[in-house]
Protein backbone atom coordinates (compact mmCIF):
# COMPACT_ATOMS: atom_id res chain seq x y z
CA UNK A 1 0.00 0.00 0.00
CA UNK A 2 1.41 3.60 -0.88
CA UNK A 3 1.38 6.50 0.90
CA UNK A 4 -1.73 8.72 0.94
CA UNK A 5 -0.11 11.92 -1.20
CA UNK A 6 -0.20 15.33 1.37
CA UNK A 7 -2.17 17.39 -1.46
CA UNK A 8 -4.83 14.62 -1.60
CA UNK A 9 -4.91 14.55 1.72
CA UNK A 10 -4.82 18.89 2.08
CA UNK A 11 -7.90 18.94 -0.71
CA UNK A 12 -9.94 16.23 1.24
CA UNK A 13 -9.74 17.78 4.97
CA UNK A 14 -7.71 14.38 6.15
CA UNK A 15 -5.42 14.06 9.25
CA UNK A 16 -2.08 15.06 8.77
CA UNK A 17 -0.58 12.40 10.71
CA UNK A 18 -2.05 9.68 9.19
CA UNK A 19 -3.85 11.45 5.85
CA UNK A 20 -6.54 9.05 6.54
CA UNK A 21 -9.20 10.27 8.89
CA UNK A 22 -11.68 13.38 8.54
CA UNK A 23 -11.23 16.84 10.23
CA UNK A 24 -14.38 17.90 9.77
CA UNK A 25 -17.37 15.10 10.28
CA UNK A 26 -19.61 17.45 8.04
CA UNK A 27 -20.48 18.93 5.12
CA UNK A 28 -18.12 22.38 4.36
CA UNK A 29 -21.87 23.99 3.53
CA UNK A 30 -25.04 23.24 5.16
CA UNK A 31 -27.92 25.14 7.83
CA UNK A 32 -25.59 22.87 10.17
CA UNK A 33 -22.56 25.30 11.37
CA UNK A 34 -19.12 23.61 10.77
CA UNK A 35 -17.69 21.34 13.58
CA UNK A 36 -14.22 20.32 13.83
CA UNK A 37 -13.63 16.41 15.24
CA UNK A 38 -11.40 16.90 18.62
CA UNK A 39 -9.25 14.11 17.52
CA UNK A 40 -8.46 12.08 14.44
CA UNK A 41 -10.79 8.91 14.08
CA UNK A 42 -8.35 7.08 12.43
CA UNK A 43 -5.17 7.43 14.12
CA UNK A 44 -6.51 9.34 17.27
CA UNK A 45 -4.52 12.83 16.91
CA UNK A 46 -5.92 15.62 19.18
CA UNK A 47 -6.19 18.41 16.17
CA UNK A 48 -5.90 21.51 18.96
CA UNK A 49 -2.30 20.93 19.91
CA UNK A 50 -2.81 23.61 22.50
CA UNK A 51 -4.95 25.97 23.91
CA UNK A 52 -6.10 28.39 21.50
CA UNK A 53 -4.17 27.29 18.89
CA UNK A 54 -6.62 27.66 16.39
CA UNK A 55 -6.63 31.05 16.59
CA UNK A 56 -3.62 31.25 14.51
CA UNK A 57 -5.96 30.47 11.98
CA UNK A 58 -7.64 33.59 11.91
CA UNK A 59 -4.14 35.08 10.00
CA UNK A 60 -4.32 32.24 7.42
CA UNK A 61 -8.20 33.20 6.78
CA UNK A 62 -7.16 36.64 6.90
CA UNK A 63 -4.49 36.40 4.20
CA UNK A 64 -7.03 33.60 2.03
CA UNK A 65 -9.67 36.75 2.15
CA UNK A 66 -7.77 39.48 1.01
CA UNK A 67 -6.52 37.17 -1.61
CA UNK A 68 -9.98 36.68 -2.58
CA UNK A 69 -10.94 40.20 -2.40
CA UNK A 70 -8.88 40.96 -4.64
CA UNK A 71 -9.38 38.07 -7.42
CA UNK A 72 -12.60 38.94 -7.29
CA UNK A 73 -12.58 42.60 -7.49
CA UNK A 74 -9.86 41.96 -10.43
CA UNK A 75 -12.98 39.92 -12.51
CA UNK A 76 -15.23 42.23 -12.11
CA UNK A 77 -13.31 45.11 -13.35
CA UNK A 78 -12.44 42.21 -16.34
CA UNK A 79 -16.51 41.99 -16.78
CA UNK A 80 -17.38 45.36 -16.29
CA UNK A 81 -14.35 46.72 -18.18
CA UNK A 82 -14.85 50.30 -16.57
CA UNK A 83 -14.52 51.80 -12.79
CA UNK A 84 -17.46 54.63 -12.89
CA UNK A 85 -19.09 56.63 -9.22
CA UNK A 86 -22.15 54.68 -10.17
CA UNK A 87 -20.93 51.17 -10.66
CA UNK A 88 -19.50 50.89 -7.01
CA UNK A 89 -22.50 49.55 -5.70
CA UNK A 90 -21.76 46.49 -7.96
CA UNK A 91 -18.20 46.09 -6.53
CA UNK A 92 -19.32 46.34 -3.06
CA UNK A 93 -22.22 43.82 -3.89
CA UNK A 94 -19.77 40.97 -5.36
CA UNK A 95 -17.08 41.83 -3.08
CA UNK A 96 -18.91 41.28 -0.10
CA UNK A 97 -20.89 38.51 -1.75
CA UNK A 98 -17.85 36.64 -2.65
CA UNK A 99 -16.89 36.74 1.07
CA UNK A 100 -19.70 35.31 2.59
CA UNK A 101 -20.14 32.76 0.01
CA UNK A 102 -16.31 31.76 0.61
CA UNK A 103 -16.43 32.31 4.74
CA UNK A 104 -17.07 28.58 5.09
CA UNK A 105 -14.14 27.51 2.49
CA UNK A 106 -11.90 29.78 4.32
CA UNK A 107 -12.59 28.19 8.20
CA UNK A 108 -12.16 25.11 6.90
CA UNK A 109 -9.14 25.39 4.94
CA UNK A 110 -7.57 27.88 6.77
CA UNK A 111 -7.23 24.74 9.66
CA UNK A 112 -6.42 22.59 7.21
CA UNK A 113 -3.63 24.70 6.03
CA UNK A 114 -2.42 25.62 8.72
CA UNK A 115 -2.22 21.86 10.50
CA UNK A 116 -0.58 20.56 7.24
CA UNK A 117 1.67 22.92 6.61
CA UNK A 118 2.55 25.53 9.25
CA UNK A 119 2.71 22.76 12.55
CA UNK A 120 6.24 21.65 13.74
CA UNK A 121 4.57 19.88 15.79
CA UNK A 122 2.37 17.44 14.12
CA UNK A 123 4.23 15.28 11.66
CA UNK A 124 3.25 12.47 9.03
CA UNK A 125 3.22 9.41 10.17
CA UNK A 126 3.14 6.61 7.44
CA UNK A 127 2.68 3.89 10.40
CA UNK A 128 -0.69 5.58 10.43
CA UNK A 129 -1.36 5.59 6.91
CA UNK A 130 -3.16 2.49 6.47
CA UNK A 131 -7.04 1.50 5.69
């Protein structure tokens, strides 16, 4: 059996200790809010490696948002082809649009991220990595 590859296991919200169990037991969108799992099923990892530590989190959103912000702003000048007093209405409308239709991408991914990728403490384990 190979090893689960980390972007596969980034995209689909999986451990990244064992890139096998779930982060999240739910849907990213629902009527439901989003609820993290306090520990891996799989391999048993307790995601919140300390207290609070999630609120690093809030600077990975952060930076996904702005990013965001401005993609989005970028297409609609692309689509409107034209910056005019009366057409701000229109960039506040998608702007702020595109952020509340993202806001559930971005606290899920902005955990994922930041487990996977900016944690010295919590390593891949291929001992884990097995059905």
């Amino acid at each position: 059996m190979s090893e689960t590859p980390k972007i596969k296991a980034v995209v689909e919200a999986k451990c990244p200790q064992c890139r096998r169990g779930k982060l999240f037991p739910g849907p990213m969108y629902g009527f439901r809010p989003q609820k993290m799992n306090e520990r891996c099923p799989h391999c048993g990892l307790r995601f919140e490696v300390e207290p609070g530590y999630f609120y690093a989190a809030m600077y990975v959103s952060y930076a996904m948002s702005t990013a965001q912000v401005i993609i989005i702003g970028v297409l609609t000048y692309l689509v409107l082809g034209r910056i005019e007093y009366e057409d701000l209405w229109i960039y506040f409308t998608t702007l702020i649009g595109g952020t509340l239709l993202l806001a559930p991408f971005n606290f899920r991914y902005s955990r994922v991220l930041l487990l996977h990728y900016l944690s010295p403490k919590v390593k891949y384990n291929p001992v884990y990595d097995k059905p």
